[in-house]
PDB file of N, CA and C in Angstrom:
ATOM      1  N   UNK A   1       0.856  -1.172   0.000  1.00  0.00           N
ATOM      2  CA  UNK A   1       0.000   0.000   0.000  1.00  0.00           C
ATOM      3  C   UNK A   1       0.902   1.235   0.000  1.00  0.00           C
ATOM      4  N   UNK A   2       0.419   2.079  -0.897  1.00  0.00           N
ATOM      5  CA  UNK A   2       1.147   3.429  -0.611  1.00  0.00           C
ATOM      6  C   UNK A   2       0.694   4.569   0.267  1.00  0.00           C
ATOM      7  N   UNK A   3       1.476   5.264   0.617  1.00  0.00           N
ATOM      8  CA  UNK A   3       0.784   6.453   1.232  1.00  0.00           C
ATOM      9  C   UNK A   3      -0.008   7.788   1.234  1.00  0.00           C
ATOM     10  N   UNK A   4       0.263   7.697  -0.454  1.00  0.00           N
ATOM     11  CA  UNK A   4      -0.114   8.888  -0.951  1.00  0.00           C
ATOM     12  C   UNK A   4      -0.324   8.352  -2.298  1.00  0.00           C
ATOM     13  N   UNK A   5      -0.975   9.319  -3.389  1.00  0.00           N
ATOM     14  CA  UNK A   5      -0.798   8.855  -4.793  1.00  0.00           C
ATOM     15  C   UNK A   5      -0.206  10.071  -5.526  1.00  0.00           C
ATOM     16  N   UNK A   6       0.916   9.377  -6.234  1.00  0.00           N
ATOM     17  CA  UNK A   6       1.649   9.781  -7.223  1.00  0.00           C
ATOM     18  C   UNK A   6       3.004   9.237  -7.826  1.00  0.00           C
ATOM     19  N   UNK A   7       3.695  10.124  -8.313  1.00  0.00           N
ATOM     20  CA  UNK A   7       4.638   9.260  -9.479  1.00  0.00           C
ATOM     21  C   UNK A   7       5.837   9.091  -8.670  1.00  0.00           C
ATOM     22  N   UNK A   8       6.509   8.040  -9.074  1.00  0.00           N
ATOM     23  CA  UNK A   8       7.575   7.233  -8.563  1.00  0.00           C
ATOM     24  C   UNK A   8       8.993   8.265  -8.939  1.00  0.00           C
ATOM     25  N   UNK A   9       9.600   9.314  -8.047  1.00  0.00           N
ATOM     26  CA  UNK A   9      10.478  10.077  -8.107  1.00  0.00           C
ATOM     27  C   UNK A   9      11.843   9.399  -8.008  1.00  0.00           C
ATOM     28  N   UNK A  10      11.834   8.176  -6.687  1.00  0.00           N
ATOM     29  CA  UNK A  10      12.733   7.953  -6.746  1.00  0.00           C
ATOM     30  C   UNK A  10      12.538   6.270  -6.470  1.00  0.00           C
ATOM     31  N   UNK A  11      13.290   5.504  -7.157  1.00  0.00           N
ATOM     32  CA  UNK A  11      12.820   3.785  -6.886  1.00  0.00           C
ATOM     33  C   UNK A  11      13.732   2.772  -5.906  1.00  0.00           C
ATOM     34  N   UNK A  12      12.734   2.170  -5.470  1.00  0.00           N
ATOM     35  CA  UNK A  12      12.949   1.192  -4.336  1.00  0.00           C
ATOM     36  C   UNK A  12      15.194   1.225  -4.980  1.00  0.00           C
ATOM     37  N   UNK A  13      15.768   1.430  -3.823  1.00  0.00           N
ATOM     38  CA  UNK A  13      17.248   1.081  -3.986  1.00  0.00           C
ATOM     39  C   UNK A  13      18.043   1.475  -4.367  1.00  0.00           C
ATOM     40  N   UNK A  14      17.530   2.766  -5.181  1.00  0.00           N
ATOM     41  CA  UNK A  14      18.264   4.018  -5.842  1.00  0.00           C
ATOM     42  C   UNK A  14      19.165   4.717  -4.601  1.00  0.00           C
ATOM     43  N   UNK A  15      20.486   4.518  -5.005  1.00  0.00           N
ATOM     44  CA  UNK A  15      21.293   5.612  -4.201  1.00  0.00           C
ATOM     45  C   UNK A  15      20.698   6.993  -3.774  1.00  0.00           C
ATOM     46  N   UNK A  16      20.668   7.737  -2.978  1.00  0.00           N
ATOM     47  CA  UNK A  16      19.986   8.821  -2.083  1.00  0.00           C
ATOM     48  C   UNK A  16      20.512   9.760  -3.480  1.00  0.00           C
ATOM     49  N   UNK A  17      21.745   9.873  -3.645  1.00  0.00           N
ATOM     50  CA  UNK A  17      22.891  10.943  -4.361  1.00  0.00           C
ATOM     51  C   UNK A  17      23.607   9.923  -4.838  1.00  0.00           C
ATOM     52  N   UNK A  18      24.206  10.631  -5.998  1.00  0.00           N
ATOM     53  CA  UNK A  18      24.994   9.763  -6.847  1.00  0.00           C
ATOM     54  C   UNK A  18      26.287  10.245  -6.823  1.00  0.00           C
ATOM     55  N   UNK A  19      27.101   9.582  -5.229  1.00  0.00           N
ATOM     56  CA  UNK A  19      28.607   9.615  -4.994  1.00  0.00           C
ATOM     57  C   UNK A  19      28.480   8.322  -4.449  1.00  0.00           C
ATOM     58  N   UNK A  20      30.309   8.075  -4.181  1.00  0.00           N
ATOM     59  CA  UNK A  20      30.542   6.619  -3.973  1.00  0.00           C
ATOM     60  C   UNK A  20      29.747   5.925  -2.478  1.00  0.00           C
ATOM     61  N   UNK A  21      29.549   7.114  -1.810  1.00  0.00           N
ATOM     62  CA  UNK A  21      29.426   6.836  -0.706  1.00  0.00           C
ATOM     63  C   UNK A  21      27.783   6.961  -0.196  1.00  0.00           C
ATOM     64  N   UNK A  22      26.862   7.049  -1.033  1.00  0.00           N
ATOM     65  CA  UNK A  22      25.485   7.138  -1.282  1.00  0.00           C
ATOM     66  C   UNK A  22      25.205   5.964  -0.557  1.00  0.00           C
ATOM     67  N   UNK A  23      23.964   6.127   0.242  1.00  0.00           N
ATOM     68  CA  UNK A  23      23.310   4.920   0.566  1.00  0.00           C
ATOM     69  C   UNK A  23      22.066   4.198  -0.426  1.00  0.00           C
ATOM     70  N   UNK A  24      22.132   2.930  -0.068  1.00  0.00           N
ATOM     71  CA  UNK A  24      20.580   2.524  -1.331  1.00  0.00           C
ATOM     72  C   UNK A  24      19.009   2.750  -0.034  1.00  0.00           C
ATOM     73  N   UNK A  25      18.592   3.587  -1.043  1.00  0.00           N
ATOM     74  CA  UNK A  25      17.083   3.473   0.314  1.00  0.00           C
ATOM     75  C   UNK A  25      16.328   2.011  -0.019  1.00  0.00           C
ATOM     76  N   UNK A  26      15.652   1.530   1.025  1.00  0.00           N
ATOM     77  CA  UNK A  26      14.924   0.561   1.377  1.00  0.00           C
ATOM     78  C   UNK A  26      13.261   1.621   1.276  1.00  0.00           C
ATOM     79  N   UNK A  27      13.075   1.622  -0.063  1.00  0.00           N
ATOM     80  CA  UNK A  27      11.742   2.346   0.481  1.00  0.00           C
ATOM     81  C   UNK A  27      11.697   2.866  -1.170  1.00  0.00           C
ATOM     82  N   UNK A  28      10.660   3.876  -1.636  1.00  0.00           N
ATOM     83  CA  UNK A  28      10.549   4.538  -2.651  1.00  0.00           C
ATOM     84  C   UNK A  28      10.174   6.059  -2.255  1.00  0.00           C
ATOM     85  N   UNK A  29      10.578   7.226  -3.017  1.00  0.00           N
ATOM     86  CA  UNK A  29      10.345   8.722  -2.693  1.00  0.00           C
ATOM     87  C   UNK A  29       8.984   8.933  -4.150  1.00  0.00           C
ATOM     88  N   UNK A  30       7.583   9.402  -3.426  1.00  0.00           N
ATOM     89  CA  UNK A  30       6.745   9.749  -4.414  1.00  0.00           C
ATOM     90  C   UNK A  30       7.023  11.536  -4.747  1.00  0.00           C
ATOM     91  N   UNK A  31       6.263  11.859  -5.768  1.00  0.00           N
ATOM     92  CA  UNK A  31       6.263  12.996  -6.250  1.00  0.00           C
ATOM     93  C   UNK A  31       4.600  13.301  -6.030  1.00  0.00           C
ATOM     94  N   UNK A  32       4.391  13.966  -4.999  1.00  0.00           N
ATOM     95  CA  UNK A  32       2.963  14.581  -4.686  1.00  0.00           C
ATOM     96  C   UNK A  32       2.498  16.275  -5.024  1.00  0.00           C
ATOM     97  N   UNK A  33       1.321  16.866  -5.273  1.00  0.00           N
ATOM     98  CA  UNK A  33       0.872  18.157  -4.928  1.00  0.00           C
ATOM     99  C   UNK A  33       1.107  18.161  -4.087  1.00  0.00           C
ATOM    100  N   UNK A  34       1.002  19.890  -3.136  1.00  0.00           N
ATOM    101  CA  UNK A  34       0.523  20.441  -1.755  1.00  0.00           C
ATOM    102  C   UNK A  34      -0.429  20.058  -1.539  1.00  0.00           C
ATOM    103  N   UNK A  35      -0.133  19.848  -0.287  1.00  0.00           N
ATOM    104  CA  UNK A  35      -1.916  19.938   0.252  1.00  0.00           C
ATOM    105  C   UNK A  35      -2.166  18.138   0.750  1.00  0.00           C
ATOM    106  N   UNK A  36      -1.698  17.411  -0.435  1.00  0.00           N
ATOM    107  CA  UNK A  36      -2.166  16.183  -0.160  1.00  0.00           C
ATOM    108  C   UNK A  36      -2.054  15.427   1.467  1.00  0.00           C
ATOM    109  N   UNK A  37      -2.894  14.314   1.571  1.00  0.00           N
ATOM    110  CA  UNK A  37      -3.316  13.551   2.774  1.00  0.00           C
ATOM    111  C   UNK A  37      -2.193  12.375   2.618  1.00  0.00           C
ATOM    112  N   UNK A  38      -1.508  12.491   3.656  1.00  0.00           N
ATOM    113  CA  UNK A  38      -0.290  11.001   3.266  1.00  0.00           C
ATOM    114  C   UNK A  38      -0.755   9.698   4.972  1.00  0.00           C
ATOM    115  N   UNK A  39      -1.264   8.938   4.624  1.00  0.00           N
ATOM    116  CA  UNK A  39      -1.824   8.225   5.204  1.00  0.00           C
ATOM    117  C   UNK A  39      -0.845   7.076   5.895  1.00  0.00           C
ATOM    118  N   UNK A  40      -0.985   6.824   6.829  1.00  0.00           N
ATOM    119  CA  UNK A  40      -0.746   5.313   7.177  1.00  0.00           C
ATOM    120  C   UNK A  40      -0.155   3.872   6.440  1.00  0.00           C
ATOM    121  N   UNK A  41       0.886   3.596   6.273  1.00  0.00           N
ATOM    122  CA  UNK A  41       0.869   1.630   4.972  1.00  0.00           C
ATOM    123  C   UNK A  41       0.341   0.801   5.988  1.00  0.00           C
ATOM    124  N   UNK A  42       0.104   0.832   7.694  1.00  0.00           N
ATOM    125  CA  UNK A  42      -0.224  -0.157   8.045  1.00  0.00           C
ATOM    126  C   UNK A  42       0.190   0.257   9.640  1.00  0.00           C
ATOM    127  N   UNK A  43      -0.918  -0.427  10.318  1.00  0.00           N
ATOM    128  CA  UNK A  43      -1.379   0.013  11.632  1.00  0.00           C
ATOM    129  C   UNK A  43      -0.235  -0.008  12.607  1.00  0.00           C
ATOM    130  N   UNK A  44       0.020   0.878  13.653  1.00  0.00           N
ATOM    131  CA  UNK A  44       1.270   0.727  14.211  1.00  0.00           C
ATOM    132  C   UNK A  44       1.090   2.265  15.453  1.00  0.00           C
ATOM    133  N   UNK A  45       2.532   3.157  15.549  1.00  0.00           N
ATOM    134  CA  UNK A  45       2.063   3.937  16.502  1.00  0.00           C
ATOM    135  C   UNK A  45       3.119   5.124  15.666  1.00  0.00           C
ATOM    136  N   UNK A  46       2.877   6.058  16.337  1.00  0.00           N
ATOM    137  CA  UNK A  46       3.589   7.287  15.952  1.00  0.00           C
ATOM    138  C   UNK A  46       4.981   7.590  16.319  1.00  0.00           C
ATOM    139  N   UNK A  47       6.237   7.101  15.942  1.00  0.00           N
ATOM    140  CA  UNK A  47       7.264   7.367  16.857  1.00  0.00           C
ATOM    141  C   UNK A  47       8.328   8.514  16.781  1.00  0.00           C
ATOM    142  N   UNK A  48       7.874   8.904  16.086  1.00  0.00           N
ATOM    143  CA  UNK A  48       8.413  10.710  15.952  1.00  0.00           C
ATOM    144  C   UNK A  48       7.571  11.246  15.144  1.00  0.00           C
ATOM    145  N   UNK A  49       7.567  12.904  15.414  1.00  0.00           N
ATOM    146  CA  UNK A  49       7.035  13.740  14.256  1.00  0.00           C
ATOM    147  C   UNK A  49       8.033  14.785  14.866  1.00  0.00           C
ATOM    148  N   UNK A  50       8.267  15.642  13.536  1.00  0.00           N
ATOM    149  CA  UNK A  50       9.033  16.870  13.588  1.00  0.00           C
ATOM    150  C   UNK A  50       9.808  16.947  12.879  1.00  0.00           C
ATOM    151  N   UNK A  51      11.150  17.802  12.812  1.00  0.00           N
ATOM    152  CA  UNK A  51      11.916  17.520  11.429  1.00  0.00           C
ATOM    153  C   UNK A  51      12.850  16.582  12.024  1.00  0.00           C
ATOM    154  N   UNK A  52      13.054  15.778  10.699  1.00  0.00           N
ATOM    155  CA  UNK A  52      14.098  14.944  10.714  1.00  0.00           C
ATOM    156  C   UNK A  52      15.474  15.025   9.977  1.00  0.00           C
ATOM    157  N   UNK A  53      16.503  14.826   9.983  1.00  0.00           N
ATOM    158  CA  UNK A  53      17.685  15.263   9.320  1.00  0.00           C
ATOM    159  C   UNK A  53      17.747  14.105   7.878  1.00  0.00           C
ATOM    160  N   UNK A  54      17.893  15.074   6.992  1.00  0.00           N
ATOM    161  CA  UNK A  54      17.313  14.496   5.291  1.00  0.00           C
ATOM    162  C   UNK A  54      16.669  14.868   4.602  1.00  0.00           C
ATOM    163  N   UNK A  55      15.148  14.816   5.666  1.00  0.00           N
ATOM    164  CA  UNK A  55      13.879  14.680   4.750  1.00  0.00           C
ATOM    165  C   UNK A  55      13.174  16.131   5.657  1.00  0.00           C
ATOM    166  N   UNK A  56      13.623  17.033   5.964  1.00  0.00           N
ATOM    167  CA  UNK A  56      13.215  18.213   6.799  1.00  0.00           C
ATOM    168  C   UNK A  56      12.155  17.875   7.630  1.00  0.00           C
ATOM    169  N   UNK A  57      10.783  18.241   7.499  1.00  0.00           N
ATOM    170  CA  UNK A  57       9.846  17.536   8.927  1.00  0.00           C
ATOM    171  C   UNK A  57       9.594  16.373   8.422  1.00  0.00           C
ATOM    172  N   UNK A  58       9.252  15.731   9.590  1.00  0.00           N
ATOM    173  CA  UNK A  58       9.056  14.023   8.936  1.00  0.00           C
ATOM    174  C   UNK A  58       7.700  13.469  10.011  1.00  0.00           C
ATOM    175  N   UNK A  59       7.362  11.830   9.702  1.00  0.00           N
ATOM    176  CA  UNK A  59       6.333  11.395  10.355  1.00  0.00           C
ATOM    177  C   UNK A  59       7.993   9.990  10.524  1.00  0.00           C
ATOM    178  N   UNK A  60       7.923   9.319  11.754  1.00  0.00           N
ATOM    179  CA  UNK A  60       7.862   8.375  11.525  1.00  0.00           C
ATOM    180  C   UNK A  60       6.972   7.496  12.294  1.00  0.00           C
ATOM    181  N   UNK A  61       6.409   5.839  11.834  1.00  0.00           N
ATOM    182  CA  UNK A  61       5.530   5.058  12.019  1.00  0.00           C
ATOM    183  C   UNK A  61       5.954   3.640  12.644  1.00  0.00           C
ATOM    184  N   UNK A  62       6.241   3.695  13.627  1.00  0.00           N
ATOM    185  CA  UNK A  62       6.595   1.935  14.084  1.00  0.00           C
ATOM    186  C   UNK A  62       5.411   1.321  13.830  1.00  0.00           C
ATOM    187  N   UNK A  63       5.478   0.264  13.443  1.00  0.00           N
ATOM    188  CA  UNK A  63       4.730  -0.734  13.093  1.00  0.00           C
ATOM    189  C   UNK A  63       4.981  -2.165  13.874  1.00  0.00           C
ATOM    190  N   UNK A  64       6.073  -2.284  14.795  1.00  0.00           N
ATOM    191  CA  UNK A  64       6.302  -3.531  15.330  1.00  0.00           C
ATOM    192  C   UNK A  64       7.324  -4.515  14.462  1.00  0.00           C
ATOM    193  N   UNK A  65       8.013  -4.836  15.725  1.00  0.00           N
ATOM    194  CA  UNK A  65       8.925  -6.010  14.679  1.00  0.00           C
ATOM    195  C   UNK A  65      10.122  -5.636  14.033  1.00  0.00           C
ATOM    196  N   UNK A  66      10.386  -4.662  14.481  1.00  0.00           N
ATOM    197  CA  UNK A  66      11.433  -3.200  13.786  1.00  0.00           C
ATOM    198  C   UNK A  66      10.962  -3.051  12.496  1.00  0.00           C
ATOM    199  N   UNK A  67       9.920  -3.016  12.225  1.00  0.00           N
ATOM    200  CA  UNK A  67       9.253  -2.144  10.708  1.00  0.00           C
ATOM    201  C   UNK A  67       8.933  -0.632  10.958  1.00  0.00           C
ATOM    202  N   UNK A  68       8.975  -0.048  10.486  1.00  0.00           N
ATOM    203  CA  UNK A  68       9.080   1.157  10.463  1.00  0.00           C
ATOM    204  C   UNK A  68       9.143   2.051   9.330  1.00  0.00           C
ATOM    205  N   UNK A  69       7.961   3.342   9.026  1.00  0.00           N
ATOM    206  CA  UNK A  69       8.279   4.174   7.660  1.00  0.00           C
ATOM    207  C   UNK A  69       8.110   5.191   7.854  1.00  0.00           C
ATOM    208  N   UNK A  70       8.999   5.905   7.049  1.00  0.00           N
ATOM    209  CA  UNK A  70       9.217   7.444   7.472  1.00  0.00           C
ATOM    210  C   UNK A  70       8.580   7.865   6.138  1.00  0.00           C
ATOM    211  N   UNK A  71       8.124   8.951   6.716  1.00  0.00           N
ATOM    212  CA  UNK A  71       7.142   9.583   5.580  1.00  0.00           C
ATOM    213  C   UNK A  71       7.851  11.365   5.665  1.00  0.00           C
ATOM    214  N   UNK A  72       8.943  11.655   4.580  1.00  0.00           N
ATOM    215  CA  UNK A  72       9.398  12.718   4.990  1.00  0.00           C
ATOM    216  C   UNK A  72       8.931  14.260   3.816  1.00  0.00           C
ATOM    217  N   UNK A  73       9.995  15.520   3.870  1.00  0.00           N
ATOM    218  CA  UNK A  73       9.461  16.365   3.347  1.00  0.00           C
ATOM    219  C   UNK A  73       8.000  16.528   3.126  1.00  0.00           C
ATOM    220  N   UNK A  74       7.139  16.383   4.663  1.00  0.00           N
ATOM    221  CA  UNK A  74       5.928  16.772   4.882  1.00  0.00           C
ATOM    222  C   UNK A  74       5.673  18.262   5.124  1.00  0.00           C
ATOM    223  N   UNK A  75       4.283  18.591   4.522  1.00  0.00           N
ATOM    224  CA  UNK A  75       4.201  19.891   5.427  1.00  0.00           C
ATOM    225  C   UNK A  75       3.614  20.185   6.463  1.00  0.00           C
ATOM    226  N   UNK A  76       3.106  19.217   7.161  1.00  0.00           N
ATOM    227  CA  UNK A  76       2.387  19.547   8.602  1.00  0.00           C
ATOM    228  C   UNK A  76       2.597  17.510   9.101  1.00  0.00           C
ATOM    229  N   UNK A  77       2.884  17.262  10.290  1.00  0.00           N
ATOM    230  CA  UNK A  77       2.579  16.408  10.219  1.00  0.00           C
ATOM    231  C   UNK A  77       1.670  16.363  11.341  1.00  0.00           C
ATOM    232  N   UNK A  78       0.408  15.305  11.400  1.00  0.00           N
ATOM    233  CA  UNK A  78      -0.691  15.247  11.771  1.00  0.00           C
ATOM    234  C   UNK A  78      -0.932  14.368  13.246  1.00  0.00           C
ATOM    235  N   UNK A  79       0.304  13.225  13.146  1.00  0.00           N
ATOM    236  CA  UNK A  79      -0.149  12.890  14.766  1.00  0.00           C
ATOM    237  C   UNK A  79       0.753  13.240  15.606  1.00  0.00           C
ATOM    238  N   UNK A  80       0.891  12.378  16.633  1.00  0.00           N
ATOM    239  CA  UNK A  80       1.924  12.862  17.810  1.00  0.00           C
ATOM    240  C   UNK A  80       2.664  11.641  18.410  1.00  0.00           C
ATOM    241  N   UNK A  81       3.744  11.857  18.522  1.00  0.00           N
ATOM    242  CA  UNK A  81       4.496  10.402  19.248  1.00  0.00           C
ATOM    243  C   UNK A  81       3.519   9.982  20.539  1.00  0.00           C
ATOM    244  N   UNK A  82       4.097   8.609  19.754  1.00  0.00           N
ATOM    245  CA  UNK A  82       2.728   7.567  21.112  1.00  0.00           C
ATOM    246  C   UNK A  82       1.288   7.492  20.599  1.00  0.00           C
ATOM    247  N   UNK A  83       0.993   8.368  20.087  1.00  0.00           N
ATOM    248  CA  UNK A  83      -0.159   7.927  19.325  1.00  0.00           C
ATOM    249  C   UNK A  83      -0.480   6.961  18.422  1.00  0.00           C
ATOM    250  N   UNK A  84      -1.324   5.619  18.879  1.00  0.00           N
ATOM    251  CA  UNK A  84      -1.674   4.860  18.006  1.00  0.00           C
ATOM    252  C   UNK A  84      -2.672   5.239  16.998  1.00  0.00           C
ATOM    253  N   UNK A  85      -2.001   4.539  15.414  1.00  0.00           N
ATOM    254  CA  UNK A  85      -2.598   4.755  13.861  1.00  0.00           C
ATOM    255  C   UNK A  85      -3.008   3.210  13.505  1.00  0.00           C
ATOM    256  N   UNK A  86      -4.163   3.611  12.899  1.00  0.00           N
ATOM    257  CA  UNK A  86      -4.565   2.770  12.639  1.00  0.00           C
ATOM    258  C   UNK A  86      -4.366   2.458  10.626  1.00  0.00           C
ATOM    259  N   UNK A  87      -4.516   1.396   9.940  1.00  0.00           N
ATOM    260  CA  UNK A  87      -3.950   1.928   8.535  1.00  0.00           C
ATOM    261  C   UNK A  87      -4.837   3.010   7.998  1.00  0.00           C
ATOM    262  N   UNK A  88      -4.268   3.150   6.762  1.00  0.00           N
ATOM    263  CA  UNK A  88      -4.761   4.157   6.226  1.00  0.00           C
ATOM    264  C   UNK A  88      -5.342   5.211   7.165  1.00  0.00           C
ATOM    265  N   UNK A  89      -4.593   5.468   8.363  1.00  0.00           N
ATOM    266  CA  UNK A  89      -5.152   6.879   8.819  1.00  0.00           C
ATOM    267  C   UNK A  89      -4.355   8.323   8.599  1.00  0.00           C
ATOM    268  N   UNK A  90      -5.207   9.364   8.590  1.00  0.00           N
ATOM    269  CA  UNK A  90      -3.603  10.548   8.355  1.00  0.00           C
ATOM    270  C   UNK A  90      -2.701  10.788   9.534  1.00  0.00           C
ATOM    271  N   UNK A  91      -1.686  10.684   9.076  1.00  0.00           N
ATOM    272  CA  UNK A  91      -0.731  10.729   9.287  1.00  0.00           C
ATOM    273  C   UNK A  91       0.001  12.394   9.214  1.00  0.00           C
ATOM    274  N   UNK A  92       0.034  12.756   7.968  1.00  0.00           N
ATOM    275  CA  UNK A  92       0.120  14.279   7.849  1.00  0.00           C
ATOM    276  C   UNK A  92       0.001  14.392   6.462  1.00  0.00           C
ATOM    277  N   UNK A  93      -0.113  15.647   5.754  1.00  0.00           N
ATOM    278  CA  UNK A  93      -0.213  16.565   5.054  1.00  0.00           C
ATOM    279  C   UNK A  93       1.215  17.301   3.634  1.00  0.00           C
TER     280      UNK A  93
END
């Protein structure tokens, strides 16, 4: 499930930056409007919101099990650490 809808900016494993020392992300970067609702992939709790170093404010989502997704370059984010999400709920903005 995705979190949002739109086009695939950056794909599952793509180096962050293209130097030697780039990491591969475990994840995909979408290309969204403002404004949009970026939801939940799957029920879990809130374990940070605020900015994060990378992705400027961020959501992130424990899910249990060390799963975990960060949902970054948000513009508001919507819950609060410790707060349990249920899927598809917002998350932020």
């Amino acid at each position: 499930m995705v979190p949002v809808l739109g086009e695939v900016a950056v794909p599952f494993d793509l180096p962050a930056r293209r130097s030697p020392s780039a990491a591969f992300r475990h994840g995909i970067g979408l290309r969204v409007g403002g404004g949009e609702t970026i939801v939940s992939t799957a029920p879990g709790r809130v374990a940070f919101a605020g900015p994060l170093a990378g992705v400027g404010s961020g959501v992130v989502g424990d899910h249990g099990r060390r799963v975990y997704s960060v949902y970054g370059r948000v513009g508001v984010p919507l819950g609060a650490p410790g707060e349990e999400v249920p899927s598809r709920a917002p998350v932020a903005r």
